[in-house]
C-alpha atoms as a PDB file:
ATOM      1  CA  UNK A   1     -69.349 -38.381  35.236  1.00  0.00           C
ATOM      2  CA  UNK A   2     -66.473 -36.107  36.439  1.00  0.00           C
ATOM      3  CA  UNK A   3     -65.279 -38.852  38.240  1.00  0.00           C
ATOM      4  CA  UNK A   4     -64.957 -40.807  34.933  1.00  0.00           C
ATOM      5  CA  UNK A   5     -63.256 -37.978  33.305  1.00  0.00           C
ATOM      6  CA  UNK A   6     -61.265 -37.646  36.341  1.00  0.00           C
ATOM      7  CA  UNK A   7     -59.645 -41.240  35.703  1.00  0.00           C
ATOM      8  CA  UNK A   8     -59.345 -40.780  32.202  1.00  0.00           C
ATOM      9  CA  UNK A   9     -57.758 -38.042  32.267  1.00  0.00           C
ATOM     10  CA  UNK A  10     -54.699 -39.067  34.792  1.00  0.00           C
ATOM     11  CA  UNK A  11     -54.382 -42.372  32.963  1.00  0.00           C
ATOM     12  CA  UNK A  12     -53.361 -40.360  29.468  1.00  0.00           C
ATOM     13  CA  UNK A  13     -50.817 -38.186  31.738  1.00  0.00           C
ATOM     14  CA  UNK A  14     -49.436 -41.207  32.777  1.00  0.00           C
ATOM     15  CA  UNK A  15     -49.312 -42.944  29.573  1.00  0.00           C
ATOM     16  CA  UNK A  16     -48.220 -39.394  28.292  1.00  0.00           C
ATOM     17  CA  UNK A  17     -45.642 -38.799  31.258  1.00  0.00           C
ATOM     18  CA  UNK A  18     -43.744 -42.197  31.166  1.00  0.00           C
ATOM     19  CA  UNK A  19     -43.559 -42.100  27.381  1.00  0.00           C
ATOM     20  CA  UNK A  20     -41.583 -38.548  27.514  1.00  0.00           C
ATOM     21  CA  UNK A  21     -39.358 -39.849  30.636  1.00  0.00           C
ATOM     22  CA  UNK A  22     -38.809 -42.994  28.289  1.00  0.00           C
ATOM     23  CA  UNK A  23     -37.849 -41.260  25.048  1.00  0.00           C
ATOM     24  CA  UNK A  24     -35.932 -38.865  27.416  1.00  0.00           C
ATOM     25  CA  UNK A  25     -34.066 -41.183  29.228  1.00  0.00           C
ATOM     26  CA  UNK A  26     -32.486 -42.284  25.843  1.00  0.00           C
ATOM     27  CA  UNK A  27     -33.072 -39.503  22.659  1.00  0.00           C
ATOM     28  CA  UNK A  28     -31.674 -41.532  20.294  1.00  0.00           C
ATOM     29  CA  UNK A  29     -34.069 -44.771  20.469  1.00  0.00           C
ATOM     30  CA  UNK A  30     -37.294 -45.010  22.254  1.00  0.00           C
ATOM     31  CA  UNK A  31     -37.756 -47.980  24.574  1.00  0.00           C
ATOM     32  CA  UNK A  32     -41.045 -49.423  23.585  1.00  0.00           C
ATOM     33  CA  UNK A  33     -40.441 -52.165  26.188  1.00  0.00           C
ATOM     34  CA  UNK A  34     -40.210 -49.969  29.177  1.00  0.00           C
ATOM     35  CA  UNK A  35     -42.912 -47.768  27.773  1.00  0.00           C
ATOM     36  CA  UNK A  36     -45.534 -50.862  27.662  1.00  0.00           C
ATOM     37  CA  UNK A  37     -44.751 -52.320  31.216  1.00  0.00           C
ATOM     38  CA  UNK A  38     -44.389 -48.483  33.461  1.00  0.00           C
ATOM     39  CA  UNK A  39     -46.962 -46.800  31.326  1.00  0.00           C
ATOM     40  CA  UNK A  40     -49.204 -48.965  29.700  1.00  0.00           C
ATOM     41  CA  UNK A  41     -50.081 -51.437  31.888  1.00  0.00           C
ATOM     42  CA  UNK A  42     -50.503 -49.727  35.388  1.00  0.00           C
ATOM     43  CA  UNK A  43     -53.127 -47.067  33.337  1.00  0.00           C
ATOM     44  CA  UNK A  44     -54.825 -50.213  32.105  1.00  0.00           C
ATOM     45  CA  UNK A  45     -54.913 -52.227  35.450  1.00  0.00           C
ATOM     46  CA  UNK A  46     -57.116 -50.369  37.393  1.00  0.00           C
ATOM     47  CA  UNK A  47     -59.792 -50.295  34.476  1.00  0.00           C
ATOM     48  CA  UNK A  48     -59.190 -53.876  34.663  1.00  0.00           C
ATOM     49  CA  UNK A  49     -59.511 -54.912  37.944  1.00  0.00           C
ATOM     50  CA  UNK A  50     -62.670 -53.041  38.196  1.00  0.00           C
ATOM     51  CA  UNK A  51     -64.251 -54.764  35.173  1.00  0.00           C
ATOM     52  CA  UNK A  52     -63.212 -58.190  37.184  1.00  0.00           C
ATOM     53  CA  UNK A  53     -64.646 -57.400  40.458  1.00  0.00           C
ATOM     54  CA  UNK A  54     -67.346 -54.689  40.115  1.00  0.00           C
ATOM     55  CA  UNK A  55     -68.725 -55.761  36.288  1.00  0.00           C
ATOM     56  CA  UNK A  56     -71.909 -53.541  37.016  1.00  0.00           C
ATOM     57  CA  UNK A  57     -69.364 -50.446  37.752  1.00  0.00           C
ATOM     58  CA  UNK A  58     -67.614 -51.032  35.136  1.00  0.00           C
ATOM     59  CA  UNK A  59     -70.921 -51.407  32.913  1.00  0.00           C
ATOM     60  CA  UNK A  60     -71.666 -48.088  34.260  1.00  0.00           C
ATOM     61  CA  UNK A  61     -68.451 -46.437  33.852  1.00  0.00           C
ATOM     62  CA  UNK A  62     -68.347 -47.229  29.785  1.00  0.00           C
ATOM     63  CA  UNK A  63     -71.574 -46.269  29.123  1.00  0.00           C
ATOM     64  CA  UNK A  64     -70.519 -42.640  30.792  1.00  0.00           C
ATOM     65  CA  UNK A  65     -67.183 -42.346  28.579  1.00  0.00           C
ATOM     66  CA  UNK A  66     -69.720 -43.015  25.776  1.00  0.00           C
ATOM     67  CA  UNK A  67     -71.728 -40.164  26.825  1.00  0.00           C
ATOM     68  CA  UNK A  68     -68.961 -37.798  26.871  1.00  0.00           C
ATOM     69  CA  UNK A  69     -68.236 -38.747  22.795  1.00  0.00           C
ATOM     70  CA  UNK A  70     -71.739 -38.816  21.998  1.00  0.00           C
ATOM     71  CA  UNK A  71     -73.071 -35.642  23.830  1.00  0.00           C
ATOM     72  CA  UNK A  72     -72.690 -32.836  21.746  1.00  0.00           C
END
């Protein structure tokens, strides 16, 4: 489980990180292109890689970020 949270939690920095170094790169307009394709997509492609070649992992790994919401 803290490995879950571990993952989860660098892939919002990431998401979070490249969206400030986008908007701050240009103040006036934010570049929703660059934001999609350096901060989007390599925090989603490990998720989905795993769910391609370890299903059962992957199985595993959801039903623990579930747990986190649900546990109270």
């Amino acid at each position: 489980m803290l490995k879950g949270k571990i993952l989860l939690t660098l892939s919002f920095l990431w998401i979070i990180l490249v969206g400030y170094l986008t908007w701050f790169n240009k103040p006036q307009t934010f570049q929703w292109d660059e934001w999609v394709w350096f901060g989007l997509v390599p925090a989603l492609a490990p998720y989905i890689f795993l769910s391609i070649w370890k299903p059962t992992e992957f199985a595993k790994f959801i039903t623990c970020i579930k747990s986190l919401f649900n546990s109270k």
